[in-house]
Protein backbone atom coordinates (compact mmCIF):
# COMPACT_ATOMS: atom_id res chain seq x y z
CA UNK A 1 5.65 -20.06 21.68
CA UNK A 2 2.70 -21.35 19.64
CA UNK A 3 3.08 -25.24 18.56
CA UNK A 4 2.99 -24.34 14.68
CA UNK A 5 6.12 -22.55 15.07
CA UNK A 6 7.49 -24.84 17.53
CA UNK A 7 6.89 -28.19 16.02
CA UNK A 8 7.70 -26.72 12.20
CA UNK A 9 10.71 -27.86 10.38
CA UNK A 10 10.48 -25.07 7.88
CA UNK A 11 11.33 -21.69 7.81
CA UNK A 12 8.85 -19.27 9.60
CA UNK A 13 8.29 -15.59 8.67
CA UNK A 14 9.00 -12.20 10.75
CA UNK A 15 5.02 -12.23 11.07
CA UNK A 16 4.75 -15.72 11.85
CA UNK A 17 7.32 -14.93 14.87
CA UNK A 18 5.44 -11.72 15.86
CA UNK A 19 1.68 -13.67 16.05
CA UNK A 20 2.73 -16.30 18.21
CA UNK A 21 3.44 -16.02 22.13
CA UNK A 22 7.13 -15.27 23.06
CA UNK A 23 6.79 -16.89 26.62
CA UNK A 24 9.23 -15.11 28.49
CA UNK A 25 11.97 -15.28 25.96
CA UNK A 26 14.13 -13.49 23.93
CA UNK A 27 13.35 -14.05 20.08
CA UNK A 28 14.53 -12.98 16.28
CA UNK A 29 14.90 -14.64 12.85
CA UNK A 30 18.11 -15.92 11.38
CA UNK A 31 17.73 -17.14 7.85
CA UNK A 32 14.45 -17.81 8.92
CA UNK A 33 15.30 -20.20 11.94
CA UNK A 34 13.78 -19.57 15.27
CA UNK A 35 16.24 -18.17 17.42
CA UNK A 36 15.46 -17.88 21.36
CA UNK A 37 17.09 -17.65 24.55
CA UNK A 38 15.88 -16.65 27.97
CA UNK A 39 14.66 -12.70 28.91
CA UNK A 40 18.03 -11.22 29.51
CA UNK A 41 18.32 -10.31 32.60
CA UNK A 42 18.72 -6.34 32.61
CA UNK A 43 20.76 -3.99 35.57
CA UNK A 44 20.80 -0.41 36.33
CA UNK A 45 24.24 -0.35 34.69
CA UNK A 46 23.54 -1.53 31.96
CA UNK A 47 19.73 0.30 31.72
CA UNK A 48 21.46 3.18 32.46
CA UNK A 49 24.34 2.97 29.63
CA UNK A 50 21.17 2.27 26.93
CA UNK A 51 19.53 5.87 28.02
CA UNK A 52 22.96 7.65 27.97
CA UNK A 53 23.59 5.90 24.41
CA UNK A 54 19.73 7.17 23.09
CA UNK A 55 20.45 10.46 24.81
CA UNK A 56 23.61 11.69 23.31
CA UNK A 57 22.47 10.29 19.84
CA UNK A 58 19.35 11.90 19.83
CA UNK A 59 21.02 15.57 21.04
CA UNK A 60 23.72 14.51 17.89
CA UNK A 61 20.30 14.48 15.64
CA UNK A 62 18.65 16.87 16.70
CA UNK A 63 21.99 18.70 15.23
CA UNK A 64 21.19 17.22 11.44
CA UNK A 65 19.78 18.91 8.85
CA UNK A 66 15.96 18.28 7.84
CA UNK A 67 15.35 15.62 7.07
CA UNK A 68 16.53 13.32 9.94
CA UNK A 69 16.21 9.96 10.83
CA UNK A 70 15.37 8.74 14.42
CA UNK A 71 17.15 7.53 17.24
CA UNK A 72 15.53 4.27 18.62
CA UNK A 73 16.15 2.42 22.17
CA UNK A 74 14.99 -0.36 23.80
CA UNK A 75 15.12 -3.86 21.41
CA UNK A 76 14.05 -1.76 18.27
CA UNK A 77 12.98 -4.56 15.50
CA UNK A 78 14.40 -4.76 12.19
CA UNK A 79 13.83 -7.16 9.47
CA UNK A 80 17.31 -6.98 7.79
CA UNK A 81 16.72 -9.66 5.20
CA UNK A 82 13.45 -11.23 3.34
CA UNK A 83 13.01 -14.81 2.17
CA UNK A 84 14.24 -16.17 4.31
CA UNK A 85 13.45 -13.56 6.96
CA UNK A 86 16.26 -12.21 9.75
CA UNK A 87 14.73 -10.08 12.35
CA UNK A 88 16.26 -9.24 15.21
CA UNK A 89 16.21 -6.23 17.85
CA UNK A 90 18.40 -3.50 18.44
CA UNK A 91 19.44 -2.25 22.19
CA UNK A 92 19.66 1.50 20.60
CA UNK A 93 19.58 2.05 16.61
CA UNK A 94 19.64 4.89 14.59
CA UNK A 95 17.68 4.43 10.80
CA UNK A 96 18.00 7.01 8.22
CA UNK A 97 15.37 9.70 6.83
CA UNK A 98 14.21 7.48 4.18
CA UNK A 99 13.96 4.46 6.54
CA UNK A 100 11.74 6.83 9.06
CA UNK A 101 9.38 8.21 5.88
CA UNK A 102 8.60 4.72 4.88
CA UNK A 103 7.69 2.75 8.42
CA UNK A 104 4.17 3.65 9.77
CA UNK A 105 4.11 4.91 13.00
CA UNK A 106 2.21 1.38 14.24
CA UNK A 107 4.55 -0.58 12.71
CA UNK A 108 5.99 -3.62 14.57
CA UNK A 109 9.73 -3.80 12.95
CA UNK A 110 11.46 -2.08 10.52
CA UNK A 111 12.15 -2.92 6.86
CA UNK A 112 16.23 -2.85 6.22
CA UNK A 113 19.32 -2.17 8.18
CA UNK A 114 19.66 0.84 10.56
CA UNK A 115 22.83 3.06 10.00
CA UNK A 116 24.24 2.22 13.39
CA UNK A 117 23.21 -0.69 16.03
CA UNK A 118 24.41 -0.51 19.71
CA UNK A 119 24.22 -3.56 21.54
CA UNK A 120 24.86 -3.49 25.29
CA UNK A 121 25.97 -6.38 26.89
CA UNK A 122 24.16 -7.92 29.79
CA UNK A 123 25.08 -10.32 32.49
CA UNK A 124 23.61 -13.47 31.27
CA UNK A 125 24.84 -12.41 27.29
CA UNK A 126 26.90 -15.14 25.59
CA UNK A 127 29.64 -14.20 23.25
CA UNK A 128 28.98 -16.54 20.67
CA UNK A 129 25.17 -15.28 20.38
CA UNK A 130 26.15 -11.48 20.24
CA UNK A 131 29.23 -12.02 18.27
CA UNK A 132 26.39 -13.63 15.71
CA UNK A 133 24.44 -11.39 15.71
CA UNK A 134 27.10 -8.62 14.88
CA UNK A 135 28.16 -10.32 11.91
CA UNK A 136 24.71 -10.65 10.90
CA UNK A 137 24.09 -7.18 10.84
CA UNK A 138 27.09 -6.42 9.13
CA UNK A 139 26.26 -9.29 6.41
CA UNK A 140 22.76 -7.29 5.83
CA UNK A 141 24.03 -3.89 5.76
CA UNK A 142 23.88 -2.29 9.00
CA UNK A 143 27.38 0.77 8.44
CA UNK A 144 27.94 0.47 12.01
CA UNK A 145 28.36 -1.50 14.95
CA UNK A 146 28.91 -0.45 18.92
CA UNK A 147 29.40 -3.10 21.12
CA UNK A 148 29.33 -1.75 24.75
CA UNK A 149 30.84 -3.54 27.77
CA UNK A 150 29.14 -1.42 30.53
CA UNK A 151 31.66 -3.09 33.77
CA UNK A 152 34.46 -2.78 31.89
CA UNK A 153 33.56 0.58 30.11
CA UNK A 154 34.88 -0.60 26.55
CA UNK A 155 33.24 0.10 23.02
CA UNK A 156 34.23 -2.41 20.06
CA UNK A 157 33.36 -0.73 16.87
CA UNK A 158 32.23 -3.05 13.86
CA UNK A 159 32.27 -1.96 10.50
CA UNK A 160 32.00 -3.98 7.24
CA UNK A 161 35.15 -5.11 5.86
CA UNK A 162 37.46 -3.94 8.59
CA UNK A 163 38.99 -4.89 11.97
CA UNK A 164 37.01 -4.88 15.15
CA UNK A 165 38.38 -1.43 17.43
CA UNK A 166 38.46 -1.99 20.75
CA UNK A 167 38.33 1.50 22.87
CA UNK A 168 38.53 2.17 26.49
CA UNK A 169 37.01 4.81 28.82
CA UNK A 170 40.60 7.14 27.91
CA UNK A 171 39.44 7.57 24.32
CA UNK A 172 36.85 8.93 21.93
CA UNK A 173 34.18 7.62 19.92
CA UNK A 174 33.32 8.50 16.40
CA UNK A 175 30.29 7.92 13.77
CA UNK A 176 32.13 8.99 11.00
CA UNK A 177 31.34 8.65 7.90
CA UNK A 178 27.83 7.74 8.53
CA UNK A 179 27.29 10.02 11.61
CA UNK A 180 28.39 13.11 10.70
CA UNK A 181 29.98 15.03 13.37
CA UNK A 182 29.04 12.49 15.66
CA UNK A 183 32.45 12.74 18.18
CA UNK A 184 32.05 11.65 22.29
CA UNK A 185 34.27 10.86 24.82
CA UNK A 186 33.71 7.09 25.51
CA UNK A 187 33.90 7.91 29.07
CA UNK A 188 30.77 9.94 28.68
CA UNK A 189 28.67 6.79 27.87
CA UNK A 190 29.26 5.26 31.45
CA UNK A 191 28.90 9.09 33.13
CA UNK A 192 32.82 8.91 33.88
CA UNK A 193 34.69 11.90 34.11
CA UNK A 194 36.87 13.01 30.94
CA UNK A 195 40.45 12.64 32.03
CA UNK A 196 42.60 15.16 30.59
């Protein structure tokens, strides 16, 4: 991290964050305060449960009338807010049409809130840093929130203004309203067999 940033009392900008060394860790904006924690460490579980996620929502796209949005993996930035700046990354996303028309191909984050966020847990993951970070995307406008557990093969779903659902490998995941026709088996996200 570059001394400016470290050694300033003040708020710092999204580009601020993005011209100055990360140094092995894992960074965003909140409100414009440095947030940072170490690399996560990543598994095959859970590596594999981010490609599955990017997979099946991509095949849902590609399923959409013109024009579509994109499906995004792997810490996907977004700048959700402006003075003061929050930018954090998503595990998978998915942004709208509009959203995709507007960002330049070279672009570094995204301006606004993606329709959906996944975030899949990982081992070193604390509960009061992702449970934060949920409620700041649903503060900035993000529809839809999937919390995956990959070891204990649970989705929580987040959306504004009503209760967390918890589901479990037995039952089925939906997008609706803001995926439309977006319907999977949440076993199908951990490559479990469907029980009947």
């Amino acid at each position: 991290m570059s001394t400016a940033i470290a050694n300033s009392p003040s708020l710092i900008t999204t580009e601020q964050l993005l011209a100055s060394s990360a140094g092995g860790r894992d960074r965003g904006l909140i409100c414009g305060k440095l947030r940072e924690k170490p690399t996560t460490r990543r598994n095959r579980r859970r590596s594999r449960t981010l490609a599955y996620f990017a997979c099946l929502l991509g095949g849902w796209l590609a399923t959409q009338p013109e024009p579509r949005g994109e499906v995004l993996a792997d810490e996907a930035g977004f700048r959700l807010r402006r003075d003061p700046d929050t930018t954090v990354g998503a595990d998978v996303a998915v942004i709208s049409a509009e959203m995709t028309a507007l960002t330049p191909e070279d672009a570094c984050f995204f301006e606004g809130a993606p329709i959906l966020a996944v975030e899949i847990l990982s081992p070193g993951d604390v509960q009061n840093d992702i449970f934060g970070k949920i409620a700041d995307y649903l503060d900035c406008g993000v529809k839809l929130v999937w919390l995956v557990e990959p070891i204990f093969r649970t989705i929580t779903v987040f959306r504004p203004d009503a209760e967390p659902v918890l589901l479990n490998s037995t039952q089925e995941l939906s997008g609706e309203p803001h995926l439309p026709g977006f319907r999977m088996p949440v076993a199908a996200a951990f490559a479990l067999p469907r029980r009947e």
